[in-house]
Protein backbone atom coordinates (compact mmCIF):
# COMPACT_ATOMS: atom_id res chain seq x y z
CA UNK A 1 0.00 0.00 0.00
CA UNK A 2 1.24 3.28 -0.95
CA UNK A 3 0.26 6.83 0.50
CA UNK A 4 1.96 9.49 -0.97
CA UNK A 5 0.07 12.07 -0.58
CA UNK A 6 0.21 11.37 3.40
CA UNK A 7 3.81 11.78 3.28
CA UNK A 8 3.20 15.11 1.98
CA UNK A 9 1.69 16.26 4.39
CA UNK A 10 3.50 15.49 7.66
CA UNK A 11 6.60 15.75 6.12
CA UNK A 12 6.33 19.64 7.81
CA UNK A 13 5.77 18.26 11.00
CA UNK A 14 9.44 18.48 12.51
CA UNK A 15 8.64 18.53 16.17
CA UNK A 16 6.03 18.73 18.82
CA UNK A 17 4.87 18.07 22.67
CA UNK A 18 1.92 16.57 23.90
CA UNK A 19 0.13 14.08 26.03
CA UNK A 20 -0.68 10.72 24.90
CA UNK A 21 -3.50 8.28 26.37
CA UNK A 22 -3.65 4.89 25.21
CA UNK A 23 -6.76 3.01 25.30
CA UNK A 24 -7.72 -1.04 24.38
CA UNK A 25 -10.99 -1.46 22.91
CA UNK A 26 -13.47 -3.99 22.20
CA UNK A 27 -15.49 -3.73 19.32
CA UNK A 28 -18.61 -2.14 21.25
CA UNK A 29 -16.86 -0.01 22.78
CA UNK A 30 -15.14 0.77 19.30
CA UNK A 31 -18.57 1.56 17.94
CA UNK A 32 -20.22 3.02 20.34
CA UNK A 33 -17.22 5.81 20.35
CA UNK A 34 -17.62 5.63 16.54
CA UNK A 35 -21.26 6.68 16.94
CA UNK A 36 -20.54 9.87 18.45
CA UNK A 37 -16.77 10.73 16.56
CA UNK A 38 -18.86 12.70 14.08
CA UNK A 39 -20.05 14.88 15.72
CA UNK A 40 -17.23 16.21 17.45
CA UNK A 41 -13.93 15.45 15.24
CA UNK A 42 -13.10 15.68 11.44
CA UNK A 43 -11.41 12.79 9.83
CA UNK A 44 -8.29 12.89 8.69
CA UNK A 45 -8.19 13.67 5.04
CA UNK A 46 -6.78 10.26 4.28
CA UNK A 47 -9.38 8.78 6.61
CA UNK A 48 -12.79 9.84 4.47
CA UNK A 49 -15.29 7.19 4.15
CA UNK A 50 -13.64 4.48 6.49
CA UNK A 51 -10.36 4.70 4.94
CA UNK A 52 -7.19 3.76 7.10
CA UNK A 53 -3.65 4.48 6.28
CA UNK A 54 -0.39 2.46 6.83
CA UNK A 55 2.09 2.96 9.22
CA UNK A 56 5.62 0.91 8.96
CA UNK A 57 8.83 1.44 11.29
CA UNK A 58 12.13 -0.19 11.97
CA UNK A 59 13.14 0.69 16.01
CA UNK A 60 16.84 0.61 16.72
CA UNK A 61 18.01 -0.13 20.29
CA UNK A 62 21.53 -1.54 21.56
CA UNK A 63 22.74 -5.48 21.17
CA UNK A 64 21.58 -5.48 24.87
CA UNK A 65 18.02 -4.12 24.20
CA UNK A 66 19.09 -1.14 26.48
CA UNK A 67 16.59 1.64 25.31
CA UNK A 68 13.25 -0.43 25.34
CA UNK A 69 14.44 -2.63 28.96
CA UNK A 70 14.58 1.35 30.26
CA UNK A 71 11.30 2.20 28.75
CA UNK A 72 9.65 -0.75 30.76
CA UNK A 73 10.98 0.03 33.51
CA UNK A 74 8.68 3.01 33.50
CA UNK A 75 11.60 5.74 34.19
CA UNK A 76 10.75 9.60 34.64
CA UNK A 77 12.43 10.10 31.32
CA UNK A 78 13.07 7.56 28.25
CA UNK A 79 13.80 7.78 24.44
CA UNK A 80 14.00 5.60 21.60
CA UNK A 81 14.76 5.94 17.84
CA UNK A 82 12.76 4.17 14.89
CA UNK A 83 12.39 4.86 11.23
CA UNK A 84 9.21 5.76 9.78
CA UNK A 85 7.39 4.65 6.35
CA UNK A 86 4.05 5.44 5.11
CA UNK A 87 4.98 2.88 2.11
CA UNK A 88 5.16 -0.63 1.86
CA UNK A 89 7.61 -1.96 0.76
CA UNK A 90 9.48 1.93 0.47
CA UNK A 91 11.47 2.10 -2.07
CA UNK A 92 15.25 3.34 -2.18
CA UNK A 93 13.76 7.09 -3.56
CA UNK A 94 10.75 6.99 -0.83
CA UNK A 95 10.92 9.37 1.96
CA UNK A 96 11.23 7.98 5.56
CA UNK A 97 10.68 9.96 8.42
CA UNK A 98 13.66 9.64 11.08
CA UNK A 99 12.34 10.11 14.86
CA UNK A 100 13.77 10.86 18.23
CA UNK A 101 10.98 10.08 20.77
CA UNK A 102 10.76 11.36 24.68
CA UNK A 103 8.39 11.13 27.21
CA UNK A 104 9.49 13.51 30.45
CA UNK A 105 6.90 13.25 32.78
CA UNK A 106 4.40 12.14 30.85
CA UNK A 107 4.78 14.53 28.59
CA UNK A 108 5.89 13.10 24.73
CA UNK A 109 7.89 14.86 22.37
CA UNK A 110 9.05 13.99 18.67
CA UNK A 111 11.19 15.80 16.75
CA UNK A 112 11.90 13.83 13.00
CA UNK A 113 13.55 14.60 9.81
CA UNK A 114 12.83 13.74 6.81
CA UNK A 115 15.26 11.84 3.84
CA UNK A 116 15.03 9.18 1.38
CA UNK A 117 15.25 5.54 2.39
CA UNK A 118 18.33 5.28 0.73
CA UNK A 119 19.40 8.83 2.12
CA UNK A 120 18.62 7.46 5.75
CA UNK A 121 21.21 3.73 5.47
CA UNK A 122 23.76 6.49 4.05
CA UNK A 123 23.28 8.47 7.28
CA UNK A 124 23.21 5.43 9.76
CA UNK A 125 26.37 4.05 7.75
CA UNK A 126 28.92 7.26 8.10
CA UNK A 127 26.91 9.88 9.31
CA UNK A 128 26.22 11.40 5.75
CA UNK A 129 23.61 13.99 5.73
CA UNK A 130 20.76 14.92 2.67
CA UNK A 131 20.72 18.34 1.92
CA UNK A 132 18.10 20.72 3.85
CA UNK A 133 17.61 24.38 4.47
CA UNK A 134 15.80 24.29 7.28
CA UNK A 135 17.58 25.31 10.88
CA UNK A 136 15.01 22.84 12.87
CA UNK A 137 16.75 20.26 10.57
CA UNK A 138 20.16 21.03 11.55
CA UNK A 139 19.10 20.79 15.13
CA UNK A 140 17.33 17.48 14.78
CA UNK A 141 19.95 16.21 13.08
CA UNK A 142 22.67 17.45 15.49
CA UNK A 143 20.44 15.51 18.33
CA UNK A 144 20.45 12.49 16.58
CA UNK A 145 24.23 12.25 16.01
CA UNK A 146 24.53 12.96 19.94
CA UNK A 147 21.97 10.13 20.36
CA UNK A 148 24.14 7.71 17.94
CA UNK A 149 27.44 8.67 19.60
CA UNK A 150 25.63 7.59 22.88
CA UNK A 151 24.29 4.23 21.98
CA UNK A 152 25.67 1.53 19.81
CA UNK A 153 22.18 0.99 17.79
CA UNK A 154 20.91 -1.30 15.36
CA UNK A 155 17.82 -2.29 13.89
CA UNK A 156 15.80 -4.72 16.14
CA UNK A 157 12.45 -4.39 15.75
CA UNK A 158 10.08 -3.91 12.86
CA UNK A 159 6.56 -2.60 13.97
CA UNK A 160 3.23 -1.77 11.60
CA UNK A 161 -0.28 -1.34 11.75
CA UNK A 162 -3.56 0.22 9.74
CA UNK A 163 -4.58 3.17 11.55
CA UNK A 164 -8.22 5.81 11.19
CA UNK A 165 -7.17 9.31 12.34
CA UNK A 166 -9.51 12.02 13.54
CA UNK A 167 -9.63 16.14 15.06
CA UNK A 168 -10.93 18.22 16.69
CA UNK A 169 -13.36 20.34 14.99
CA UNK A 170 -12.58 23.07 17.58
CA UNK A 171 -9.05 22.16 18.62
CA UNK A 172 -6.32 20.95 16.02
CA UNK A 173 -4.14 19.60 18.73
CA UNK A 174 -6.76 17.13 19.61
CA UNK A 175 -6.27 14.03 18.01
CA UNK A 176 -7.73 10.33 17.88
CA UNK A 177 -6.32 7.63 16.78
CA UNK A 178 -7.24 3.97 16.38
CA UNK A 179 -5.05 1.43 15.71
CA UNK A 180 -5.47 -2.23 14.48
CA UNK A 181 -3.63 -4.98 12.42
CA UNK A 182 -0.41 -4.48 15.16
CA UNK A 183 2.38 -6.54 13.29
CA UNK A 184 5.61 -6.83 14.91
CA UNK A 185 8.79 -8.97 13.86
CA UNK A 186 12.52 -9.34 14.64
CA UNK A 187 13.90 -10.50 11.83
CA UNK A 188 14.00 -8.83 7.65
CA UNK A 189 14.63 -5.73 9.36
CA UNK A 190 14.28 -3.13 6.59
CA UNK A 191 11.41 -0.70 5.53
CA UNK A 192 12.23 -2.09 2.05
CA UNK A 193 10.10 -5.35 2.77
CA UNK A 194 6.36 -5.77 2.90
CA UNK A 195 4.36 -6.05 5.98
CA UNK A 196 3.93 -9.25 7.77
CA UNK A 197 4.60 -10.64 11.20
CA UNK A 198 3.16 -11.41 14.18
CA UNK A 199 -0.45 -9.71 15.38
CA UNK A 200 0.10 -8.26 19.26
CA UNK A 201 -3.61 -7.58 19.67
CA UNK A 202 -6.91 -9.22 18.50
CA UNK A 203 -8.53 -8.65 15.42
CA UNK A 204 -11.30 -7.53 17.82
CA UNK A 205 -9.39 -5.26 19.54
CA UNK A 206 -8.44 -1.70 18.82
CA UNK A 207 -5.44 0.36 19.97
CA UNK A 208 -7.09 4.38 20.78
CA UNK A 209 -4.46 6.86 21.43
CA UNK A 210 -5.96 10.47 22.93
CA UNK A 211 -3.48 12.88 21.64
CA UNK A 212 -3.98 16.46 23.32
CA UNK A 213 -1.41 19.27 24.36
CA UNK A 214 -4.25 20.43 26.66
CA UNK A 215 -7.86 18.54 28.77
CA UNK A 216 -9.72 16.14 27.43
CA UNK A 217 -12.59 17.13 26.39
CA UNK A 218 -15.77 16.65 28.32
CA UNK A 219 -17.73 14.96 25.69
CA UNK A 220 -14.99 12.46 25.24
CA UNK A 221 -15.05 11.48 29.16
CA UNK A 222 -18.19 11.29 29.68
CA UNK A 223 -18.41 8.89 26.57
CA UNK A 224 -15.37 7.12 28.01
CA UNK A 225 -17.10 6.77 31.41
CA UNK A 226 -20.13 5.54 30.26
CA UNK A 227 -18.26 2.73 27.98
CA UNK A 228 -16.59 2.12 30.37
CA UNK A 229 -13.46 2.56 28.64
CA UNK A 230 -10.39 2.86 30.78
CA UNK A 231 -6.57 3.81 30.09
CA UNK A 232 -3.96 1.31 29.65
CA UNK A 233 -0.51 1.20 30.02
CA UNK A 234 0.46 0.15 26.19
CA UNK A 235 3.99 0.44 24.27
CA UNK A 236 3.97 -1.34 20.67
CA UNK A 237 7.38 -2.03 20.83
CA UNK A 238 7.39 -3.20 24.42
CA UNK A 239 4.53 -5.51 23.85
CA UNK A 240 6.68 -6.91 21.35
CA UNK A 241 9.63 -7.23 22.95
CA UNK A 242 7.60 -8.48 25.93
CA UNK A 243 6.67 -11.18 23.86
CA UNK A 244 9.53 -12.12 22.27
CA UNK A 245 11.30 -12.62 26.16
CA UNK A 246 8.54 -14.29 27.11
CA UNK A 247 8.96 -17.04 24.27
CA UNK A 248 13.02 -17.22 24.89
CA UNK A 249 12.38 -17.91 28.61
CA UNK A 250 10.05 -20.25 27.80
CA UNK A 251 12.29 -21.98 25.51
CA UNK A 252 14.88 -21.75 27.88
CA UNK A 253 12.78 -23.59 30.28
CA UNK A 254 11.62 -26.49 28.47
CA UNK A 255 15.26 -26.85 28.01
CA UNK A 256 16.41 -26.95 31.45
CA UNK A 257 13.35 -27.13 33.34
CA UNK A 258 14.06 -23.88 35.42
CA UNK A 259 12.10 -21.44 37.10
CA UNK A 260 14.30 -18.78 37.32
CA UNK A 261 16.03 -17.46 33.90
CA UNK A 262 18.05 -13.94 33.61
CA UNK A 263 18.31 -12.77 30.04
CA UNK A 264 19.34 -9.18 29.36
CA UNK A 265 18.30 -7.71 31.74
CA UNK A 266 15.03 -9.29 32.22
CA UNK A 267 14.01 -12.00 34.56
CA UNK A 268 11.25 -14.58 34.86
CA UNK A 269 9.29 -15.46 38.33
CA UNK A 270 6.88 -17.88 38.31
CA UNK A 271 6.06 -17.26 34.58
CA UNK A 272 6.23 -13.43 35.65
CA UNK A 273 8.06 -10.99 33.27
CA UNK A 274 10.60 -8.60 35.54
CA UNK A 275 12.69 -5.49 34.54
CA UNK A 276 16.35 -5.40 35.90
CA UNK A 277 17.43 -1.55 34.94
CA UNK A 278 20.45 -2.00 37.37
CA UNK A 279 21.80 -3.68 34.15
């Protein structure tokens, strides 16, 4: 699937701050949030008629899984790194979207540039840069290099789903998302093959993200209450990883019959998943 034109359009977005809410649905509550969307929010323009959009990235972390070990661990602060497609498979000339992403508080921030795929393995390889104009881009850029001088990153895991978008008719910062299709794998780890994988939730289950820079509004909590609809704790990439520990401890024990295994960082009690971040 191909989206162009979406890659027009957010290729202006450099960087922002905001709060993000993550909510797993069932399909009534799905609907009955659907019922009332309308009225309140605009689709996005890619989204008209029931229309979703793909989404395709390649996260980088250390050989140790460092970055996304932290990010479990729930810290104050965390970051991670992935590279963005709105193509699949994106082509050497496609533009990918390369993102630094922090949550301080609670608060997220993204700041991204923008470069061909081909343009982005030259940059991971030596550090060579596209040509831009822009001084946001020379920042972004100079906080990427600082990142990649910090860690020793590589690709390790591809994530991609379908996703309907929608606004606030009143407030452009406010943003809904709903996600489905979540496909995660750890191996052909390249934007430059199509998407396929493992699913991470249900095919009756959505992924809603509440994206706001200010309240919620009213009409969406009192929807939320009466659906009973509560927020989650939810990381794509962590429920991935998650996963993938989960199945090397259990291959680990079938091995050795253990009940106790310590793999980077992570251990398993009594088939429960623990973070170590003194590692």
């Amino acid at each position: 699937m191909q989206l162009g034109a979406v890659t027009e359009t957010v290729m202006a977005i450099n960087t922002f701050a905001r709060k993000e809410i993550k909510f797993l649905l069932n399909m009534d509550q799905y609907h009955g949030l659907m019922e009332v969307i309308s009225e309140y929010m605009n689709p996005d323009k890619f989204c008209i008629g029931g229309k979703e959009y793909g989404i395709y990235n390649i996260y980088y972390d250390t050989p140790d899984d460092y970055l996304i070990r932290e990010s479990l661990a729930k810290p104050y602060y965390k970051e991670k790194i992935r590279l963005r497609s709105y193509y699949s498979p994106a082509a050497p000339t496609d533009t990918v979207f390369l993102e630094i992403k922090k949550k301080i508080g609670g608060i997220v921030t993204k700041r991204r540039v923008s470069m061909t795929l081909e343009e982005s393995d030259a940059y991971f390889r030596d550090r060579s840069k596209p040509k831009f104009t822009k001084y946001i881009t020379q920042q972004v850029f100079g906080e990427l290099d600082v990142f990649l001088d910090s860690y020793p990153i590589s690709p390790k895991q591809y994530i991609s789903y379908q996703r309907e978008a929608f606004f606030g008719k009143y407030d452009n910062d406010f943003r809904l998302t709903f996600d489905r299709k979540i496909t995660e794998r750890r191996y052909d780890l390249g934007l430059n093959y199509e998407s396929y994988g493992n699913y991470i939730i249900g095919a009756d289950q959505r992924l809603m993200e509440i994206k706001v820079s200010n309240a919620i509004p009213d009409w969406l909590v009192n929807k939320l209450s009466e659906l009973q609809i509560y927020k989650t704790s939810f990381s794509k990439y962590g429920r991935a990883y998650q996963n993938f520990v989960k199945s090397q401890i259990e291959d680990g024990q079938l091995a050795n019959g253990k009940r106790r295994i310590y793999i980077s960082g992570i251990s398993m009690v009594n088939n429960h998943i623990m973070m170590n971040r003194s590692v």
